[in-house]
Protein backbone atom coordinates (compact mmCIF):
# COMPACT_ATOMS: atom_id res chain seq x y z
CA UNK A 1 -118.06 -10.43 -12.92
CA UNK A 2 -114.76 -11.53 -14.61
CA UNK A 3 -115.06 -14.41 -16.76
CA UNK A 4 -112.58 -16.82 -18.35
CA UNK A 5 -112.64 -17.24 -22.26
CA UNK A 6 -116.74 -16.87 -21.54
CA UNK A 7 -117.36 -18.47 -18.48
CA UNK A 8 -116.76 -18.93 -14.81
CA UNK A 9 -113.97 -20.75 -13.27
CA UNK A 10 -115.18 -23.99 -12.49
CA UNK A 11 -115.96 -25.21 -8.73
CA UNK A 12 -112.22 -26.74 -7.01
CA UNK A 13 -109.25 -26.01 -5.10
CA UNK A 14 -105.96 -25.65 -6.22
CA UNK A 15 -102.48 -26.09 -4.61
CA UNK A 16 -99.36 -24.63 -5.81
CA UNK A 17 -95.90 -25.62 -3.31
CA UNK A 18 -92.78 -23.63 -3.41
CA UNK A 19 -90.03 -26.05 -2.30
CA UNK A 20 -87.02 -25.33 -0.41
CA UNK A 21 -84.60 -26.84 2.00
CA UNK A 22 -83.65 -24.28 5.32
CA UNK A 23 -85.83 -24.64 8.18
CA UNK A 24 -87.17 -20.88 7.78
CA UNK A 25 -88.95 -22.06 4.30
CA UNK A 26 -89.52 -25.62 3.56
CA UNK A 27 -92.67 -25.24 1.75
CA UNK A 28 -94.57 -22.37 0.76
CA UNK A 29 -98.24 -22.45 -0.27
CA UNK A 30 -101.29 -20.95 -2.11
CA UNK A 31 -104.47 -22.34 -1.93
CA UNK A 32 -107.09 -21.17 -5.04
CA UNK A 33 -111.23 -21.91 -3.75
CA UNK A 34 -113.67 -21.34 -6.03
CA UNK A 35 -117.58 -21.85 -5.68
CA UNK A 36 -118.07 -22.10 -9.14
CA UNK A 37 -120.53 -19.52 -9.30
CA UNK A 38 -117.80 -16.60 -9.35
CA UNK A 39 -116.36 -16.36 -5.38
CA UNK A 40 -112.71 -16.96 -5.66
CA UNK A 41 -110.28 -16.97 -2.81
CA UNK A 42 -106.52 -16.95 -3.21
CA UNK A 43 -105.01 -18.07 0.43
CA UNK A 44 -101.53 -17.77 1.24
CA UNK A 45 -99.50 -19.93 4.31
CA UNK A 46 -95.64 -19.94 5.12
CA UNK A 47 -94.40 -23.56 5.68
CA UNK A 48 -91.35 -23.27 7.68
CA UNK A 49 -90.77 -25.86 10.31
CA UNK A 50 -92.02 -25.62 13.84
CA UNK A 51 -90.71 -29.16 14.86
CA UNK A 52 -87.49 -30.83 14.61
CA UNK A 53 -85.33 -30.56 11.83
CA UNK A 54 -82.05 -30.47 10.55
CA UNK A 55 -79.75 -27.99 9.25
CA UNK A 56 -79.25 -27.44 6.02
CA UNK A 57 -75.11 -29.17 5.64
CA UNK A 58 -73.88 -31.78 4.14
CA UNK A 59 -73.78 -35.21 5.96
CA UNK A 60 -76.49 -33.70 8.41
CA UNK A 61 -79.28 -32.89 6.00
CA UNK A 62 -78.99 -36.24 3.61
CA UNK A 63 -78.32 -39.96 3.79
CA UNK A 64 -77.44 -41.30 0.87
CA UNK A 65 -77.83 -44.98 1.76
CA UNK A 66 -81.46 -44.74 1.80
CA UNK A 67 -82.82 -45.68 -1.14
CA UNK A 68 -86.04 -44.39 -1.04
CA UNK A 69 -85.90 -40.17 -0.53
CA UNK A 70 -82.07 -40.06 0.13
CA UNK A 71 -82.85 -37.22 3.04
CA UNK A 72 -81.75 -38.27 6.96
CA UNK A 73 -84.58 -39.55 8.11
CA UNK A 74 -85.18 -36.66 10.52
CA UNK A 75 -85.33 -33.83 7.20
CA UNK A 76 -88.32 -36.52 5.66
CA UNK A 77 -90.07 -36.67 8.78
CA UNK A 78 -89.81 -32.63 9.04
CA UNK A 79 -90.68 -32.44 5.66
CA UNK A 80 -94.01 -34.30 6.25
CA UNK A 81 -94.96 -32.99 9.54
CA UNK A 82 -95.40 -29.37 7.32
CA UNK A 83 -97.24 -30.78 5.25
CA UNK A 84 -99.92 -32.83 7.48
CA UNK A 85 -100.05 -29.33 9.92
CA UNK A 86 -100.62 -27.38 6.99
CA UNK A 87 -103.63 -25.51 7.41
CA UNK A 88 -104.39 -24.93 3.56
CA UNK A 89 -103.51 -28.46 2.67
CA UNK A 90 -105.82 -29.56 4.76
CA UNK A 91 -108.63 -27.52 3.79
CA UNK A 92 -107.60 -28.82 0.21
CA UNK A 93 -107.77 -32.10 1.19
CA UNK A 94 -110.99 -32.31 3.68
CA UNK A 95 -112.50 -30.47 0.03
CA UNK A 96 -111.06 -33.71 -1.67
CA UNK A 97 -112.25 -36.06 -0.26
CA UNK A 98 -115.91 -34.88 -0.27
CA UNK A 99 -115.28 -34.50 -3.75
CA UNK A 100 -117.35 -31.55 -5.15
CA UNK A 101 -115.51 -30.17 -7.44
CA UNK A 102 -111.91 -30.29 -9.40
CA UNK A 103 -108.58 -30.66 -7.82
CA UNK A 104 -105.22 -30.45 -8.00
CA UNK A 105 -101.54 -30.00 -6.78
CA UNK A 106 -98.62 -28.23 -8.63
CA UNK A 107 -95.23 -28.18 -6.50
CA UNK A 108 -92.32 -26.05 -7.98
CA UNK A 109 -89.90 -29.09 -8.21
CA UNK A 110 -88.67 -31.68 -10.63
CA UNK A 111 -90.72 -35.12 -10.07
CA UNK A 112 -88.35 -37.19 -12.04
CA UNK A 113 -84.92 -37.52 -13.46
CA UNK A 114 -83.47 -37.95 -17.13
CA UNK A 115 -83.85 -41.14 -18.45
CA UNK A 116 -80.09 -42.93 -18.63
CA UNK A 117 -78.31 -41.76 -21.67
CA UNK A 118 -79.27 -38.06 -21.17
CA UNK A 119 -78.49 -35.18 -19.65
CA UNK A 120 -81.74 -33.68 -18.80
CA UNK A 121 -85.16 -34.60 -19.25
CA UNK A 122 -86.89 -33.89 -22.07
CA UNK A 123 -89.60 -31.43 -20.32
CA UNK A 124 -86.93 -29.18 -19.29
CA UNK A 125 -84.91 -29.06 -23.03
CA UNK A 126 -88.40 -27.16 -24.07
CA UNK A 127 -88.32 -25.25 -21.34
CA UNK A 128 -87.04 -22.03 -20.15
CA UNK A 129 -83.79 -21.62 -18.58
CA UNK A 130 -84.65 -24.28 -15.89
CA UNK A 131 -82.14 -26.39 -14.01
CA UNK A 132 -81.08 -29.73 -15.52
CA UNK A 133 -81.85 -32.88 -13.97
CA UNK A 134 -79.86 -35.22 -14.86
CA UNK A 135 -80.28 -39.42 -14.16
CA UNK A 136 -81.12 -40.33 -10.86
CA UNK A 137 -77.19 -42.14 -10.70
CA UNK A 138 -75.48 -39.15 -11.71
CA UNK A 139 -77.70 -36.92 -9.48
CA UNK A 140 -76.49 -39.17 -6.52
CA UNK A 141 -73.38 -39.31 -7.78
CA UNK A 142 -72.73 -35.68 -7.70
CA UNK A 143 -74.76 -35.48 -4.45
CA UNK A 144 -71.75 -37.75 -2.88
CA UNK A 145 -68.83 -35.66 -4.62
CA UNK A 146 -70.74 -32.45 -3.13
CA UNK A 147 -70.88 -33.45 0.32
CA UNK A 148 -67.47 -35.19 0.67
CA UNK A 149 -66.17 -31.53 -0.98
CA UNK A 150 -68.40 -29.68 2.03
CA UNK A 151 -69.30 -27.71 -1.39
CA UNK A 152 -72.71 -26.37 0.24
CA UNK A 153 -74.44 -24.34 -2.17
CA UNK A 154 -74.93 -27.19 -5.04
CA UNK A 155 -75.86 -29.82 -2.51
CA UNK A 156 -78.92 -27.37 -1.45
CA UNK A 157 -79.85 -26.99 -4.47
CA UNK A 158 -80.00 -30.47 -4.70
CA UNK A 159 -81.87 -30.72 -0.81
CA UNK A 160 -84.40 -28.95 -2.43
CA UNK A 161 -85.50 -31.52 -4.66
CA UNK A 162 -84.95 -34.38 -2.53
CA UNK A 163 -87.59 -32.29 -0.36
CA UNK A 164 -89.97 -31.69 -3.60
CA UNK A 165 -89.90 -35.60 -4.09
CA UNK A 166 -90.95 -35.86 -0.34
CA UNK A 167 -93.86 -33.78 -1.42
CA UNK A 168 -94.57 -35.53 -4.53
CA UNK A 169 -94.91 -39.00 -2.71
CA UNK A 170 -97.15 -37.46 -0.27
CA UNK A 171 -99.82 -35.92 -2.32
CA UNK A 172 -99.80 -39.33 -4.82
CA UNK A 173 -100.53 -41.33 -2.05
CA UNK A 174 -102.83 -39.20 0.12
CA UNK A 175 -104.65 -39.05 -3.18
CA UNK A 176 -103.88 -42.28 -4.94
CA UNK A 177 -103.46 -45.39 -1.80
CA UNK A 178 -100.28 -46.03 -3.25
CA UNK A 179 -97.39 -46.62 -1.12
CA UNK A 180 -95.71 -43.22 0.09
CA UNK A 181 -92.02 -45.18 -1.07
CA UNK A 182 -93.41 -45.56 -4.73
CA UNK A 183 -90.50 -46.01 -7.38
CA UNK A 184 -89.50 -42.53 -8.65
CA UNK A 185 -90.43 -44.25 -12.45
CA UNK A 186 -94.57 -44.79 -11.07
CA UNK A 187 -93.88 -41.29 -9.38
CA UNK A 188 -92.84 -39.71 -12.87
CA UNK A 189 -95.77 -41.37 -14.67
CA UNK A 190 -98.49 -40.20 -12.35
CA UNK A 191 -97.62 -36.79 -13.08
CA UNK A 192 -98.77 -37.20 -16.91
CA UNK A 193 -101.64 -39.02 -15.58
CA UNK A 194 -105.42 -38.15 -16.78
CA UNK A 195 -107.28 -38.42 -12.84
CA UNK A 196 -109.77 -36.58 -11.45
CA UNK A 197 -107.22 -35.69 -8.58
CA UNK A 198 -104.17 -34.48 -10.41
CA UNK A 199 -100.48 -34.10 -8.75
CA UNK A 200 -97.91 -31.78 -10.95
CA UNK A 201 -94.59 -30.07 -11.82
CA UNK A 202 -94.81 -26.67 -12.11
CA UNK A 203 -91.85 -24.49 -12.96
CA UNK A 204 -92.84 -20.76 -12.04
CA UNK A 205 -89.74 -18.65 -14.12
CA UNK A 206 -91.14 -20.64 -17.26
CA UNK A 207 -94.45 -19.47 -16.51
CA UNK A 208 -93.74 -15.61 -16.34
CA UNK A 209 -91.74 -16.15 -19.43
CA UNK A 210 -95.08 -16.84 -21.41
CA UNK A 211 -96.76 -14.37 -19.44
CA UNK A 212 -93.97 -12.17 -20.91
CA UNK A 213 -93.90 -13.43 -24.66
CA UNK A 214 -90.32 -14.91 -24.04
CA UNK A 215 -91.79 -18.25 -25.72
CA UNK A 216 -95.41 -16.92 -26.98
CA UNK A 217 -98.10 -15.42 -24.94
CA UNK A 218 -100.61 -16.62 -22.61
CA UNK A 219 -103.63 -17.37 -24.83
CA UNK A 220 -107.12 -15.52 -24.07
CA UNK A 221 -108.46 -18.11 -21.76
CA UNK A 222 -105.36 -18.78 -19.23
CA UNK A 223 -104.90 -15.21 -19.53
CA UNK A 224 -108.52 -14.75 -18.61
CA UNK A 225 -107.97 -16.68 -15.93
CA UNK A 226 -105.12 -15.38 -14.32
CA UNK A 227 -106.83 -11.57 -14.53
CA UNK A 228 -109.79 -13.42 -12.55
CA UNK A 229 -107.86 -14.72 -9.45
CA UNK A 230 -105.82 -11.27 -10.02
CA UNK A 231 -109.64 -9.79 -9.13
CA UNK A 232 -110.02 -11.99 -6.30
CA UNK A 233 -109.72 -11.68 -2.34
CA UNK A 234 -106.44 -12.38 -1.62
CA UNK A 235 -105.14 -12.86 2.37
CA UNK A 236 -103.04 -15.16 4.73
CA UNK A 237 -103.86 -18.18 5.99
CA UNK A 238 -102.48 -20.28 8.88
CA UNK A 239 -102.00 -22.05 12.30
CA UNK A 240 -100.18 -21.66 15.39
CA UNK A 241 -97.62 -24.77 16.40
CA UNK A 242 -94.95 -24.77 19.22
CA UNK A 243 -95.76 -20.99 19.57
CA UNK A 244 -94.91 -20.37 16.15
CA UNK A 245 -97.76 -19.58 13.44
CA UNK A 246 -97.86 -20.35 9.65
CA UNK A 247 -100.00 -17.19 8.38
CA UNK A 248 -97.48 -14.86 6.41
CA UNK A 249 -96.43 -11.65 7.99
CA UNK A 250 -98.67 -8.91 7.87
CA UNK A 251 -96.21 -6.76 5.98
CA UNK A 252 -95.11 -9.43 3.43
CA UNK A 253 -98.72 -9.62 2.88
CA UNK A 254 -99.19 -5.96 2.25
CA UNK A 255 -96.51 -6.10 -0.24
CA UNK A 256 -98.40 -9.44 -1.90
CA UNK A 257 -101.53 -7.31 -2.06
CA UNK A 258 -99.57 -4.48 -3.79
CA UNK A 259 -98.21 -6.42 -6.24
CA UNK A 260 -101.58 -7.79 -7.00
CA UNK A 261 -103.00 -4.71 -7.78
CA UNK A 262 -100.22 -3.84 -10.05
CA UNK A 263 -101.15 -7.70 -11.74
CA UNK A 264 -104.63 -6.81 -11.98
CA UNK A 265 -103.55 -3.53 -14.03
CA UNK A 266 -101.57 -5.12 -16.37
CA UNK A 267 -103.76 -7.63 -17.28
CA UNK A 268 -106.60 -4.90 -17.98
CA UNK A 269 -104.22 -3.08 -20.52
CA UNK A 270 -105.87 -3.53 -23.63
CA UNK A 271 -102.53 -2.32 -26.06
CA UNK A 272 -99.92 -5.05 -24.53
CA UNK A 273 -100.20 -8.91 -24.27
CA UNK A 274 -97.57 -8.60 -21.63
CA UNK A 275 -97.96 -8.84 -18.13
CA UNK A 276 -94.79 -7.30 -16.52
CA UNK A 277 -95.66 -7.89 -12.83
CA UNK A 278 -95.89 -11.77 -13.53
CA UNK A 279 -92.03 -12.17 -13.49
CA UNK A 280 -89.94 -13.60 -10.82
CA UNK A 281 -89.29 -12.16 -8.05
CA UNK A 282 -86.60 -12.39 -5.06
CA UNK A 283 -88.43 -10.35 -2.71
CA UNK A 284 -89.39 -11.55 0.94
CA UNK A 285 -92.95 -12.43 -0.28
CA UNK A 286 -90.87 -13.88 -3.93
CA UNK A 287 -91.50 -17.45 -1.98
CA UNK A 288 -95.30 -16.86 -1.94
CA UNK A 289 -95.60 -15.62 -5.30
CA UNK A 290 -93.98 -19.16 -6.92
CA UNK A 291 -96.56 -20.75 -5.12
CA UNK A 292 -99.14 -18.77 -6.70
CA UNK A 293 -97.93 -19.27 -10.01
CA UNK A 294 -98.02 -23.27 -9.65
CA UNK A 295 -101.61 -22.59 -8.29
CA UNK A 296 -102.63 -20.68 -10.81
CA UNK A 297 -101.32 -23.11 -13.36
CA UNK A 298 -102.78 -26.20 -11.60
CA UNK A 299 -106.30 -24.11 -12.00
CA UNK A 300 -105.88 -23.74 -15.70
CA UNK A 301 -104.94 -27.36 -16.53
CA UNK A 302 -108.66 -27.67 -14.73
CA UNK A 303 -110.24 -24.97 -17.28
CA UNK A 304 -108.72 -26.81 -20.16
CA UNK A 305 -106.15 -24.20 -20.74
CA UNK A 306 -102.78 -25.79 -19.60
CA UNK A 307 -100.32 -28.52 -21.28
CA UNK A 308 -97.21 -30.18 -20.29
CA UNK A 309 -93.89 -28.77 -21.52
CA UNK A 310 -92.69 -32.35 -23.30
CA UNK A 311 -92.19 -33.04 -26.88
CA UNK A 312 -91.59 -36.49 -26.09
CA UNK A 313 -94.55 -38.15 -24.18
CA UNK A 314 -93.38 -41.01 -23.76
CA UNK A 315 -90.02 -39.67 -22.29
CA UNK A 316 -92.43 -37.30 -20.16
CA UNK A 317 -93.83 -40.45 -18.31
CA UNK A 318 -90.66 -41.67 -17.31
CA UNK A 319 -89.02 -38.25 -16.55
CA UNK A 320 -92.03 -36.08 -15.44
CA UNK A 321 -93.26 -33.22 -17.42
CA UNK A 322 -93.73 -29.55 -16.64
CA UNK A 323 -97.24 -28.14 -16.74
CA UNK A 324 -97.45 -24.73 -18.09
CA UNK A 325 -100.54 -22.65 -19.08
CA UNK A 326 -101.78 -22.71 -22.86
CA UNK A 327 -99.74 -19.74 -25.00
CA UNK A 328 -100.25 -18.91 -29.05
């Protein structure tokens, strides 16, 4: 039985959320079970929309004058009707709130903005080539210029994270009782918080970097881990709304499983610390895969073998702070 750094990965679920902003992929997500006593299950779910929602344009998609998520009020509702049908987040959360075991959340998207004065937060300046986030004026600011322009493909980038925060708020207060239209500043902070239940920022190209040696290597324990869910049973999860079902399609899934066995390979390689098939990937299933790098990182912060991209705590609970997996 696989082991990690010389024991078993501890009892828990795990989220990881890929974020996007077109109604074919809102949110994809990967669920990581363990029993604690070696069964591990790595479940996969598409979270595309199967209610109303809104296309992706400008004026349509946003609305700037609220001041709380800054989507219409139709793309927020959307938003959290995925994640309340979600089939996997609820089997996370019905394991939550019994409460045997560790949990946590990792969603691919910024929870914060730069403090005023800079011009990205401090988590991503020690990062890998990830997108700046500027302060939450100039990220409106632009947001406006963008959609008076009808310049489309910045403003989705930018849906995106309006649709991460949506997330963000969600999983603090499911897990938290705090209001769902917290201040982004208590959102930021919660992220660097030390709770039982913890809600991240993962940033999946940063992780296959150090899976790579771009910035170090995975140390012997995260990397331990990552061969053991690479071991595990891996398969598609789901529901059926409106006629329309969440479980992945069976041949994305038989590509997933492919690449898995090409993970598990290079992780057994005993004369390379690299791990070539954890790198991004833009395939149909490349959605899935982010999800399963936030999960996977979300289950190493619970093995004690994760730490937050941030040379500036204090800055970090402000701003937010990517969690990444422990390197040398």
């Amino acid at each position: 039985m696989a082991e990690t750094g010389g024991k078993l990965i501890s009892r828990g679920l795990w989220l990881g959320i890929d974020v996007g902003s077109a109604r074919g992929k809102v949110f994809d997500f990967c669920l990581i079970k363990s029993d604690g006593n070696g069964q591990v299950d790595v479940l996969f779910e598409v979270g595309k929309a199967r209610g109303p929602f809104p296309p992706c344009k400008a004026g349509v998609f946003e609305d700037l004058s609220r001041t709380t998520t800054w989507l219409s009020e139709v793309a927020e509702a959307g938003s959290i009707q995925i994640l309340k049908e979600s089939a996997l987040v609820n089997c996370w959360n019905v394991a939550r709130r019994l409460g045997n075991g560790r949990f946590g959340v990792c969603i691919d998207a910024p929870c914060g903005f730069a403090a005023p004065g800079f011009r990205q937060r401090n988590t991503e300046s020690q990062s890998v080539s990830s997108f700046q986030t500027p302060p939450l004026e100039v990220f409106l600011e632009e947001m406006r210029r963008f959609s008076a322009e009808g310049n489309q493909t910045p403003l989705c980038q930018r849906f995106w994270k309006l649709v991460g925060l949506v997330a963000f708020r969600y999983f603090v207060a499911l897990t938290t009782g705090r209001p769902f239209d917290m201040p982004i500043a208590e959102l930021a902070a919660s992220c660097m918080a030390s709770e039982k239940v913890r809600v991240n920022e993962g940033f999946p190209s940063d992780t296959y970097k150090r899976a790579n040696g771009t910035v170090g290597v995975l140390r012997p324990t995260s990397r331990g881990v990552l061969l053991r869910l690479s071991q595990a049973k891996w398969a598609g999860e789901g529901n059926c709304f409106n006629d329309s079902s969440s479980v992945p399609r069976q041949a994305c899934m038989s590509l997933l499983l492919a690449h898995q066995q090409r993970l598990a390979a290079d992780l057994q390689r005993i004369d390379s610390q690299r791990v070539p098939a954890m790198q991004k990937n833009s395939n149909a299933w490349g959605d899935l895969w982010d999800a399963f790098a936030c999960a996977f990182v979300s289950c190493c912060d619970a093995q004690g073998c994760a730490g937050f991209v941030c040379s500036d705590p204090a800055r970090g609970r402000r701003e937010g702070a990517i969690l990444r997996p422990d390197y040398c």
